[in-house]
C-alpha atoms as a PDB file:
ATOM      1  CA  UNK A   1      75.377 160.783 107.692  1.00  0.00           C
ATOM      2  CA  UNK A   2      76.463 156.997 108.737  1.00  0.00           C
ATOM      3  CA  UNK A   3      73.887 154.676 107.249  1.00  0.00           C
ATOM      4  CA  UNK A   4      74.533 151.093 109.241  1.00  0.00           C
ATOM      5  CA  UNK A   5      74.388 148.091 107.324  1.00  0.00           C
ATOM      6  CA  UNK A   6      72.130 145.586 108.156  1.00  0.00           C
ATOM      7  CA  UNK A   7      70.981 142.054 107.455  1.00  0.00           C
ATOM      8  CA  UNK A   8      68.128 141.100 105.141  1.00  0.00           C
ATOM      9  CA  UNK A   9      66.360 138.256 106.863  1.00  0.00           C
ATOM     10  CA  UNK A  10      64.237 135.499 106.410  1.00  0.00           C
ATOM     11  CA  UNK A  11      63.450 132.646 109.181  1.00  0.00           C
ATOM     12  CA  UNK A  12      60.358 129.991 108.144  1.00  0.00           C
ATOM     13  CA  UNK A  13      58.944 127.079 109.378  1.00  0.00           C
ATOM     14  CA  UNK A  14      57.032 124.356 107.778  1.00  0.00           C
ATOM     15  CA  UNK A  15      54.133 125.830 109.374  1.00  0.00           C
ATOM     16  CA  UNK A  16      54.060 129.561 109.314  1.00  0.00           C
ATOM     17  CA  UNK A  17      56.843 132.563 108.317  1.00  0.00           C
ATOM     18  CA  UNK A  18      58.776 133.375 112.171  1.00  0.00           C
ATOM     19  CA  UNK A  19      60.606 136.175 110.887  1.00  0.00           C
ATOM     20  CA  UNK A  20      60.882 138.233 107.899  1.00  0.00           C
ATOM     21  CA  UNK A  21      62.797 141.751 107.907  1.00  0.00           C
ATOM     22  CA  UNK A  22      66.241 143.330 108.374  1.00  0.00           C
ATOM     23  CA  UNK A  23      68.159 142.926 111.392  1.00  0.00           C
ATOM     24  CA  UNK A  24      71.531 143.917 112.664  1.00  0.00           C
ATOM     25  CA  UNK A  25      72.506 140.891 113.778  1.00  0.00           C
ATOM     26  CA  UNK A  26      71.561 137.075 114.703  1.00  0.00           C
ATOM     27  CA  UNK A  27      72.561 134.320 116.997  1.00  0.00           C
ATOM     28  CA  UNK A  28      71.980 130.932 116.132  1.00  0.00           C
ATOM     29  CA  UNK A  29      72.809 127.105 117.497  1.00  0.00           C
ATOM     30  CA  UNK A  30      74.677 125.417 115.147  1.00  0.00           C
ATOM     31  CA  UNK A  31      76.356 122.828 114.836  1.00  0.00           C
ATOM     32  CA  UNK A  32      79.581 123.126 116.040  1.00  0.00           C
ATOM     33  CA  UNK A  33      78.376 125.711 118.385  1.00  0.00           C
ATOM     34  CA  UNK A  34      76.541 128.861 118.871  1.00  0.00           C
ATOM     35  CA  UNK A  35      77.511 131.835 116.571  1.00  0.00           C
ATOM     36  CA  UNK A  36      76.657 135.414 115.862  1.00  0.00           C
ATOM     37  CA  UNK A  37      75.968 136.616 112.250  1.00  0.00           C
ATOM     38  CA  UNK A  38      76.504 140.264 111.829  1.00  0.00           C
ATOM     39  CA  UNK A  39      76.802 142.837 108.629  1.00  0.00           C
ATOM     40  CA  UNK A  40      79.518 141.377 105.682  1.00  0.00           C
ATOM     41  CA  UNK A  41      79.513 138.297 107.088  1.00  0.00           C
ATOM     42  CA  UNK A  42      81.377 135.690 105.066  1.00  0.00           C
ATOM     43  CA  UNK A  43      78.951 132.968 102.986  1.00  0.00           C
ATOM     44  CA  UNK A  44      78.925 129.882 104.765  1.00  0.00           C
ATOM     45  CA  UNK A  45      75.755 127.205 105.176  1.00  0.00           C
ATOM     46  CA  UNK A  46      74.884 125.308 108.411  1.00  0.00           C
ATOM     47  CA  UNK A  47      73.208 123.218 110.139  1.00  0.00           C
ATOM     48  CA  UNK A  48      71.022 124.494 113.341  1.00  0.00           C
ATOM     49  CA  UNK A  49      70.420 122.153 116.208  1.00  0.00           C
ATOM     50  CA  UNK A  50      68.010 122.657 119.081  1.00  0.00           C
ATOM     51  CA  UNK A  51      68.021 125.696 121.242  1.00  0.00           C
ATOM     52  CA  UNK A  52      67.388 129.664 120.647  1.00  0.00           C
ATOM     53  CA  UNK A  53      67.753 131.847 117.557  1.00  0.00           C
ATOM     54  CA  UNK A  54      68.383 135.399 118.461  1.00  0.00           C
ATOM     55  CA  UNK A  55      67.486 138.274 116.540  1.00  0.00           C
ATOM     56  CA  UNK A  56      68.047 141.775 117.366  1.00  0.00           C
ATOM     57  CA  UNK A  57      65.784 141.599 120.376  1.00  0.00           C
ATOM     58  CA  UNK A  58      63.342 138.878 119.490  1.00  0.00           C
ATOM     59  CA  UNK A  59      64.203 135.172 120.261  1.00  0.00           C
ATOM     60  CA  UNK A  60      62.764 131.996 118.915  1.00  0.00           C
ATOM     61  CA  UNK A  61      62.775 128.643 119.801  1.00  0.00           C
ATOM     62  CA  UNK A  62      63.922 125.917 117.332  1.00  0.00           C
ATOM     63  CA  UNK A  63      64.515 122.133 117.599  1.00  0.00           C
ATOM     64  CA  UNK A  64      66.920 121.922 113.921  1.00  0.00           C
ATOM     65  CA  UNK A  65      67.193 123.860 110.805  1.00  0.00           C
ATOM     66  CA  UNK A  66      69.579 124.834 108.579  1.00  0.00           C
ATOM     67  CA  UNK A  67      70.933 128.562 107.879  1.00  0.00           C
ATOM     68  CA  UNK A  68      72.557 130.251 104.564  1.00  0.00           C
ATOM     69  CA  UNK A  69      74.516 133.250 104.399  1.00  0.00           C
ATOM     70  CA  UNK A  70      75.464 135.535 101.128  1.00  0.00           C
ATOM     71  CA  UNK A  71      75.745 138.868 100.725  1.00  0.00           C
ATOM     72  CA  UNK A  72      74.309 140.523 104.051  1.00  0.00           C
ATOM     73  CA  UNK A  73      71.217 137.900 102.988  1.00  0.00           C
ATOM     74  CA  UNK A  74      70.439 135.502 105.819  1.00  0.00           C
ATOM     75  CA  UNK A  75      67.827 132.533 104.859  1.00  0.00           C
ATOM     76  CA  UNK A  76      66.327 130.043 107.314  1.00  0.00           C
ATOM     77  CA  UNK A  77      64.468 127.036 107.605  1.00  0.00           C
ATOM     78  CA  UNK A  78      64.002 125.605 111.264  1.00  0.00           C
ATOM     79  CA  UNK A  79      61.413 123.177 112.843  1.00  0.00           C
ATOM     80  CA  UNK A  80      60.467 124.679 116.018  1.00  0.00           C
END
């Protein structure tokens, strides 16, 4: 049996906690563009401007935020 690796998430807002879970994947504005985030993903840290952030099925609306990545660990903070 195949077990698929997933992402241990975490999306907040100054007001309230958007999203807290696994996920197999996200898509995010940032800065330089949208990009996906998927399973052994390399570390990185970014910036999130306005627009949608994607995960698995659920979207969310943001207006900036910033995003860190390390190992299959996802943390966000966004203003939406």
């Amino acid at each position: 049996m195949l077990v698929e690796p997933k992402l241990s998430v975490l999306v907040t807002s100054p007001e309230r906690m958007l999203y807290e879970g696994t996920a197999k994947g996200l898509i995010v504005p940032g800065e330089r563009g949208t990009f996906e985030i998927l399973p052994l993903h390399r570390p990185l840290v970014s910036r999130l401007l306005s627009g949608v952030m994607v995960i698995d099925d659920r979207s969310f609306s943001i207006r900036r935020g910033a995003i860190r990545v390390a190992d299959d660990t996802v943390v966000a903070v966004v203003e939406t």
